[in-house]
Protein backbone atom coordinates (compact mmCIF):
# COMPACT_ATOMS: atom_id res chain seq x y z
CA UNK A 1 -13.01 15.65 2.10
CA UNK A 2 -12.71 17.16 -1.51
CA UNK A 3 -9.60 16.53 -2.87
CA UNK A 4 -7.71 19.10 -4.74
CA UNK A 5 -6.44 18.81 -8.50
CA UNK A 6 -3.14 19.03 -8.99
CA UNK A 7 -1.91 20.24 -12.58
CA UNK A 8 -0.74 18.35 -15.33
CA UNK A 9 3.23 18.86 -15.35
CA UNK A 10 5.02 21.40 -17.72
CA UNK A 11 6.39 17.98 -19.40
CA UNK A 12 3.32 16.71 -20.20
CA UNK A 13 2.29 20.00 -22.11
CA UNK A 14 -0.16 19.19 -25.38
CA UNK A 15 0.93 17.43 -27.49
CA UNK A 16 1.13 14.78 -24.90
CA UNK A 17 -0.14 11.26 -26.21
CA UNK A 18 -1.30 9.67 -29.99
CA UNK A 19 -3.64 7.74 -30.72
CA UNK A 20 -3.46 4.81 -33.44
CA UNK A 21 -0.59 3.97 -35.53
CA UNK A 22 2.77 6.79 -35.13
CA UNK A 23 5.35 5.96 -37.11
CA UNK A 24 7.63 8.98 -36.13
CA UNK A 25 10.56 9.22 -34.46
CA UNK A 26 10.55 10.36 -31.16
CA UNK A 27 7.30 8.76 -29.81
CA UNK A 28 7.45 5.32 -27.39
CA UNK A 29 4.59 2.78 -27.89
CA UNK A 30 2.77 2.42 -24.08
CA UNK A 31 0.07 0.00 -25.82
CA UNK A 32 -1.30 -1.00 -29.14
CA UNK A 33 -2.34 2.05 -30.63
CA UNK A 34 -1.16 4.64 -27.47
CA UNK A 35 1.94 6.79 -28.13
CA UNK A 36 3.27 9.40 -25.59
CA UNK A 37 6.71 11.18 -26.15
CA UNK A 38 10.19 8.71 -25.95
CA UNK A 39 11.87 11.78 -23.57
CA UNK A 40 8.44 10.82 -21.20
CA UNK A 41 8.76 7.46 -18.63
CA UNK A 42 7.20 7.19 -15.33
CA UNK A 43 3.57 5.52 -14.58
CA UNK A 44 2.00 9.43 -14.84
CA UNK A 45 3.48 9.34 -18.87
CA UNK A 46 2.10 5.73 -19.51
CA UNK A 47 -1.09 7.12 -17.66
CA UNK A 48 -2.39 9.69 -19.74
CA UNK A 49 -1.37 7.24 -23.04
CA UNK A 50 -3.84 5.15 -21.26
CA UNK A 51 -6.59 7.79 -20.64
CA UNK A 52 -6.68 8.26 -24.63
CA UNK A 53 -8.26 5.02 -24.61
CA UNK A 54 -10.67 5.48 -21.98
CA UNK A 55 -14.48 6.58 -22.53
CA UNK A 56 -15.32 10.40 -21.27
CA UNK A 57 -16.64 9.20 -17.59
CA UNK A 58 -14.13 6.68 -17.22
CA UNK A 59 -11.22 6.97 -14.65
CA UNK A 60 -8.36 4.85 -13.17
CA UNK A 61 -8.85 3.08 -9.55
CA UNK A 62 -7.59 0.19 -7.47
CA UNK A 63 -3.55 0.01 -7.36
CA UNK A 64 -3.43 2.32 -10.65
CA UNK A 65 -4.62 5.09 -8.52
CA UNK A 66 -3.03 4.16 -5.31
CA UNK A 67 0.53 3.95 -6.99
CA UNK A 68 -0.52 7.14 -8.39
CA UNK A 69 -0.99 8.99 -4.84
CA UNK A 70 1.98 7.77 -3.79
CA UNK A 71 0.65 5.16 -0.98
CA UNK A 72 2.77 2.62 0.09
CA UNK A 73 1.90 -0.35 -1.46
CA UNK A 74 2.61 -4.11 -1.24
CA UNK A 75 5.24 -6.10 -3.23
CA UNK A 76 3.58 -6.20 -7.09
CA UNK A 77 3.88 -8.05 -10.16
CA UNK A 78 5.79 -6.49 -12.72
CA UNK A 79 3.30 -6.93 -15.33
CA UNK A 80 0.33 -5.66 -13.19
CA UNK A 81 -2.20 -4.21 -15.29
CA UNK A 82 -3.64 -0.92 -15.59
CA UNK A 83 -7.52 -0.47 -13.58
CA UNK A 84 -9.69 1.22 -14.65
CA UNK A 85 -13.61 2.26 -13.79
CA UNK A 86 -16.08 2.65 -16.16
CA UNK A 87 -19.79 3.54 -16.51
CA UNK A 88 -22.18 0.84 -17.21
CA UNK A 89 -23.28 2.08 -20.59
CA UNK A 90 -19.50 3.19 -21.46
CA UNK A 91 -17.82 1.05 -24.33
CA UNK A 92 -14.60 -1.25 -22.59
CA UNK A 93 -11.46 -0.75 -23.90
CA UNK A 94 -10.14 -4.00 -25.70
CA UNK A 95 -6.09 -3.16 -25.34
CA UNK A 96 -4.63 -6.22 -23.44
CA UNK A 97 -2.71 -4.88 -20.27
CA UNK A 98 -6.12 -2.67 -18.69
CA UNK A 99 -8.80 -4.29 -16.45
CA UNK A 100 -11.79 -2.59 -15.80
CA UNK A 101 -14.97 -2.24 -13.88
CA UNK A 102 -18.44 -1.43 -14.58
CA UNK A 103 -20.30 0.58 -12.33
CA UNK A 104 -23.52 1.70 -12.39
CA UNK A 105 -23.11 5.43 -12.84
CA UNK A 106 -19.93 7.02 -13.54
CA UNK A 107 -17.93 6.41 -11.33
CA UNK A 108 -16.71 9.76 -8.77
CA UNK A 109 -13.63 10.71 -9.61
CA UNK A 110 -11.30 13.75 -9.14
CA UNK A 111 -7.91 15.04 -11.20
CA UNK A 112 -4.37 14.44 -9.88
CA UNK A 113 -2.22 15.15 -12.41
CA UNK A 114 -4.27 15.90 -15.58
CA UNK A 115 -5.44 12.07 -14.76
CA UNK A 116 -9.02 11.25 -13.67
CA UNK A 117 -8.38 8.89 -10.95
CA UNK A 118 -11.02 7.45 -8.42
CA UNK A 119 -11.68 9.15 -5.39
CA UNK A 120 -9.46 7.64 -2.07
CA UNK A 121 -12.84 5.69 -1.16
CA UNK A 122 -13.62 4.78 -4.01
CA UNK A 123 -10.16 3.37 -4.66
CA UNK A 124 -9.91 1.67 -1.50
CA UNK A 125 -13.18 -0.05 -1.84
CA UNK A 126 -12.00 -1.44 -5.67
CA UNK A 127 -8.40 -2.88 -3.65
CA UNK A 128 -10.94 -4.24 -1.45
CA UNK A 129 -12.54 -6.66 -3.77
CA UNK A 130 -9.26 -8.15 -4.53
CA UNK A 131 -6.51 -7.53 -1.76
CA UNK A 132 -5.61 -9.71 1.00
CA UNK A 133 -6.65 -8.42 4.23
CA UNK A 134 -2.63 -7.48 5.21
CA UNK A 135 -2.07 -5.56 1.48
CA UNK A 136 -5.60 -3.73 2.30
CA UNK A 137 -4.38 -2.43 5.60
CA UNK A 138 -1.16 -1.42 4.18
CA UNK A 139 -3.10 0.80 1.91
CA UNK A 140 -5.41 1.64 4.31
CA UNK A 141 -2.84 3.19 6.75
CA UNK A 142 -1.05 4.96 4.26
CA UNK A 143 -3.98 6.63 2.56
CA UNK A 144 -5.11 8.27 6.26
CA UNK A 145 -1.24 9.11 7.14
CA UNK A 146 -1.34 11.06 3.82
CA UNK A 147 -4.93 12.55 4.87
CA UNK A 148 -6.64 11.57 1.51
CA UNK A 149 -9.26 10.55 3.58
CA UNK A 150 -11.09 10.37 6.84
CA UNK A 151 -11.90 7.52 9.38
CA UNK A 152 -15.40 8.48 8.70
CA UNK A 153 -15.53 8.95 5.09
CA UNK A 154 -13.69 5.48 4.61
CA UNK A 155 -15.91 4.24 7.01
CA UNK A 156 -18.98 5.41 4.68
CA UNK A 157 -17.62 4.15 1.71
CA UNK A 158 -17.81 0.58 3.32
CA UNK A 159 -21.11 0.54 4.66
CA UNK A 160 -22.55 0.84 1.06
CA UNK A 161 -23.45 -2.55 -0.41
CA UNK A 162 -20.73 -2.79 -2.84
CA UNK A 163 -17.93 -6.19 -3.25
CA UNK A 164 -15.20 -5.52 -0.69
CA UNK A 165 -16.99 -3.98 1.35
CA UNK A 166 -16.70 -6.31 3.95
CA UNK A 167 -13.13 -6.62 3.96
CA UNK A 168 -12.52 -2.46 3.62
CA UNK A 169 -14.99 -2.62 7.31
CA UNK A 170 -13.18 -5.00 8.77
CA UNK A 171 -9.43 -3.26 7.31
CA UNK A 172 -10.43 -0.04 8.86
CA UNK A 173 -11.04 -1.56 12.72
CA UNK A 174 -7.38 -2.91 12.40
CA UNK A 175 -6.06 0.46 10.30
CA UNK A 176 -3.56 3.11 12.28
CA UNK A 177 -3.23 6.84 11.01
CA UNK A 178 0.14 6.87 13.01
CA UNK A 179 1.97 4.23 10.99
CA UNK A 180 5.07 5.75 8.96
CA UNK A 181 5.50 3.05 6.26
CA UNK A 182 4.70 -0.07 4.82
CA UNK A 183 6.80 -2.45 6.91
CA UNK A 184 6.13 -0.85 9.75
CA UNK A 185 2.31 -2.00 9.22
CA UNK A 186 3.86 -5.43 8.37
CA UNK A 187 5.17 -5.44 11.91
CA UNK A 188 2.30 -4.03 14.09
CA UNK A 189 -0.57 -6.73 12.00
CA UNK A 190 2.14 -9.64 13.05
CA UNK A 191 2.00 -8.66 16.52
CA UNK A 192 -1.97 -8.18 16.94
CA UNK A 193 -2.33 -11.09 15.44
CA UNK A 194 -0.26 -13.13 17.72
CA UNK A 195 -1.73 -11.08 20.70
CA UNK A 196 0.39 -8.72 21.57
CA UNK A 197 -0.49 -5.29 22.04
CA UNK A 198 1.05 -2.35 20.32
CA UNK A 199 1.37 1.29 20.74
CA UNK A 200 2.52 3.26 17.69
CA UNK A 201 4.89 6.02 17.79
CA UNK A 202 5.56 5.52 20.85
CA UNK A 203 7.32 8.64 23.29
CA UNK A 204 10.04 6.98 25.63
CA UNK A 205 10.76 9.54 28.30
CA UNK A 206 13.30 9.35 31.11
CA UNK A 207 13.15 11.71 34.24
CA UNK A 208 11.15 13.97 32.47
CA UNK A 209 13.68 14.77 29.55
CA UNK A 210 12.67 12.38 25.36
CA UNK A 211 14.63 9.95 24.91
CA UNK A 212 13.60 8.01 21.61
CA UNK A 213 10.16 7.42 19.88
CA UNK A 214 9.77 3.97 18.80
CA UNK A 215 7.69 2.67 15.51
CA UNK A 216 5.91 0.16 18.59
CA UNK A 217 5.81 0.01 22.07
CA UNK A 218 4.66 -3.56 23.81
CA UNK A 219 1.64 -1.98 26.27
CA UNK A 220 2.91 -2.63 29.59
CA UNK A 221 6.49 -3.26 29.00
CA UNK A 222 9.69 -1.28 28.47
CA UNK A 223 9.90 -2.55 25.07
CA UNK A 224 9.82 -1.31 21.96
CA UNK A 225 9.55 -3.53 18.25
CA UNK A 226 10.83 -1.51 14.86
CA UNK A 227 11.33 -2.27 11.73
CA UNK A 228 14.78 -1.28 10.20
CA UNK A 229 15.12 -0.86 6.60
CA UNK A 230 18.12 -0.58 4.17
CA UNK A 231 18.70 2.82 5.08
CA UNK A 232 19.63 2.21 8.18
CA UNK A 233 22.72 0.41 7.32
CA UNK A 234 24.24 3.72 5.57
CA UNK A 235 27.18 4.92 7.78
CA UNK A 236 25.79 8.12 9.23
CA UNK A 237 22.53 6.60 9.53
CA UNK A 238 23.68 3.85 11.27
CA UNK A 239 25.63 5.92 14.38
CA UNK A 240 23.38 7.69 14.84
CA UNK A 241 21.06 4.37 15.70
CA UNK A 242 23.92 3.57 17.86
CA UNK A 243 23.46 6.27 19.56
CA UNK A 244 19.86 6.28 19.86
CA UNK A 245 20.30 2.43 21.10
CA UNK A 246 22.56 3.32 23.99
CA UNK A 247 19.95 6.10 25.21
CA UNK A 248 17.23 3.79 25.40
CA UNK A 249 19.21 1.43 26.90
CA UNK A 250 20.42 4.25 29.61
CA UNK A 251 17.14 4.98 30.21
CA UNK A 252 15.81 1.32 31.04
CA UNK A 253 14.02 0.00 27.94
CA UNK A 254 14.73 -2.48 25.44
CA UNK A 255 14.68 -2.12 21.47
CA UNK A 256 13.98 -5.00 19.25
CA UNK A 257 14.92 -4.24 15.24
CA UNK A 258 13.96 -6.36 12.46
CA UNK A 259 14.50 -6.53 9.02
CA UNK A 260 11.46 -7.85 6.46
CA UNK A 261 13.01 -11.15 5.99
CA UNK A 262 12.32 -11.38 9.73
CA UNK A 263 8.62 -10.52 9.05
CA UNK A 264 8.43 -13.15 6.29
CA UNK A 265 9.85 -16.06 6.96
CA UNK A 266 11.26 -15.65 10.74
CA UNK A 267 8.56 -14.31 12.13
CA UNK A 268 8.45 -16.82 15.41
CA UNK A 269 11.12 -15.08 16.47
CA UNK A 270 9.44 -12.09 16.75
CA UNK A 271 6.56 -13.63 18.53
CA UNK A 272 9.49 -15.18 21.02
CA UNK A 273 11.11 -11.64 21.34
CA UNK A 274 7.79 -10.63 22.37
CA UNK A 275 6.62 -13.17 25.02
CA UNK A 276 9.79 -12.45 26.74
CA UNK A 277 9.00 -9.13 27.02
CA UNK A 278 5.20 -10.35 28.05
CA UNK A 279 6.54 -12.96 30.66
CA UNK A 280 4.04 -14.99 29.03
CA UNK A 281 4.58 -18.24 28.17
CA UNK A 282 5.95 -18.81 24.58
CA UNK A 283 3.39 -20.49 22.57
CA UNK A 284 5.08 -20.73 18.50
CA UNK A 285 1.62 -22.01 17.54
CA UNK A 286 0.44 -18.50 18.12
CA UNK A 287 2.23 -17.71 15.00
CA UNK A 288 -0.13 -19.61 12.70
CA UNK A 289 -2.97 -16.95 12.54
CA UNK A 290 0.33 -14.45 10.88
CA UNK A 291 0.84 -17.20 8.82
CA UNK A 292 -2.24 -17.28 7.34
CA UNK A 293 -2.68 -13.22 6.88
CA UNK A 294 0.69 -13.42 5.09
CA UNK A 295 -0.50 -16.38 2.94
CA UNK A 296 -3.38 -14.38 1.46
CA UNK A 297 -0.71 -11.07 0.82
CA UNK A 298 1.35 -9.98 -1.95
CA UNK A 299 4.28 -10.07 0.46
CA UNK A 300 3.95 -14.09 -0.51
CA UNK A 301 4.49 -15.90 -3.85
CA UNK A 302 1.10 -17.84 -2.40
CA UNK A 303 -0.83 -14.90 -2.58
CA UNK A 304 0.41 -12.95 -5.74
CA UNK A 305 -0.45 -16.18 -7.64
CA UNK A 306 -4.01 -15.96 -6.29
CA UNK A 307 -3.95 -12.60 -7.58
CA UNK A 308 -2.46 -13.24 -10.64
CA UNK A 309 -4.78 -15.31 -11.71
CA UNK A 310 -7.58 -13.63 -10.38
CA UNK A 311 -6.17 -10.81 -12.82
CA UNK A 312 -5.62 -13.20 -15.52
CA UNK A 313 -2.06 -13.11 -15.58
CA UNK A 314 0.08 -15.71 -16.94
CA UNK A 315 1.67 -17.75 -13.79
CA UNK A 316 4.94 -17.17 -12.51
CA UNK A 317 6.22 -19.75 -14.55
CA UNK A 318 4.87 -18.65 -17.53
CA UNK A 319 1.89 -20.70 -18.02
């Protein structure tokens, strides 16, 4: 799939970043010695301060590039730094606040806004070599919803001999086009892991005539698990779930909602919910293998300081 470049925005027009020391009004500092306008914020602004400081071939991957496409993306550090790949031969830029890669050619890239980013493979094989399985799937599902790449292409990518490869192969078995956001993911990996399995987007009919589609229908069951973000608590928002609730209930099915602290931290009662709806036996131990997944996430303080340090971050307590 060849991926379009989108143009650099009218704000952005040249003169667009400095280099070196600016002593001017009117310019904010990004990083020593990178400048870009004081009316300009956003990660695309601090982005092409950043590609001033970048070699020729160079080009900006792993969550850089993801947050840049717009993927969802798992809960990150404030002060994560900026990724970028380089060539073997190219010279490594020595600002604190960007990590980098070598590769052994330049590495592919293409141009989203006036930024030479990574390819979608490319950048989900440099998440690979760090993410937890959970944050990789997360990222995996979103970048196929949006159609920056194929089942085939990612699938590709992963068979070359490259670190994370692994992890992107085994990602992609447990990865599902039809998600529609980032919790919703969450939900479905809890559920396979504890067993249970899961239909996405789900079409609940009743004598013919749509009811509802649900974010996850229990195969074999007239259930249906969904996650339910803040916006569902704003007032029109929130009738018209009513509403929604009493047709599925009219029409012999059963909705479960739950909110991310329910993911997190209550999580067995999820897995309960779902035995029920089974008639299987309630087993909490089942939960453990979730446990674990979330463990090695960024949706847990566990796992961000893992990946803090495997970033060289300071710790959460500032050591």
């Amino acid at each position: 799939m060849t991926e379009a470049a989108r143009p650099l925005p009218d704000l952005l027009d040249p003169p667009v970043a400095r280099r070196g020391r600016v002593r001017a009004a009117g310019w904010r500092r990004v990083a020593h010695g990178l400048h870009v306008p004081d009316h300009l914020d956003g990660l695309t602004a601090d982005l092409v301060a950043w590609q001033q400081a970048l070699p020729a071939s160079g080009c900006f991957t792993h969550l850089t590039s993801a947050a840049l496409r717009g993927w969802w993306l798992p809960p990150l550090p404030g002060d994560l730094p900026v990724f970028a790949a380089i060539g073997r031969d190219d010279v490594r830029p020595k600002r604190p606040g960007v990590r980098t890669t070598r590769h052994p050619l330049a590495p592919p890239a293409v141009e989203l806004d006036g930024l030479r980013v990574a390819t979608a493979t490319g950048t989900l094989l440099a998440c690979a070599a760090d993410l937890g399985l959970l944050d990789l799937v997360v990222l995996l599902d979103a970048a196929l919803a949006a159609g920056a790449c194929t089942v085939q292409e990612v699938s590709q990518a992963a068979a070359r001999r490259r670190r994370g490869a692994p992890r992107l192969r085994l990602a992609l078995t447990l990865a599902d086009a039809r998600s529609e956001s980032a919790w919703e993911t969450v939900l479905r990996m809890l559920l396979h892991t504890c067993g249970v399995d899961v239909v996405p987007q789900h079409e609940v009919r009743h004598d013919g005539a749509f009811v509802a589609r649900g974010d996850l229908w229990i195969r074999g069951t007239r259930t249906l698990q969904e996650y339910d973000g803040g916006d569902h608590l704003v007032a029109e928002r929130h009738r018209d779930d009513l509403r929604r609730d009493r047709r599925i209930t009219q029409a012999g099915w059963q909705r479960h909602g739950y909110t991310a602290p329910d993911l997190l931290t209550r999580a067995v009662t999820v897995l309960r919910d779902a035995d029920r709806a089974l008639g299987r036996e309630h087993r909490p131990e089942r939960i453990r293998a979730w446990h674990a997944l979330l463990t090695d996430s960024l949706f847990t303080p566990a796992g961000t300081t893992r990946l803090r340090a495997r970033w060289g971050l300071p710790a959460a307590d500032g050591r």
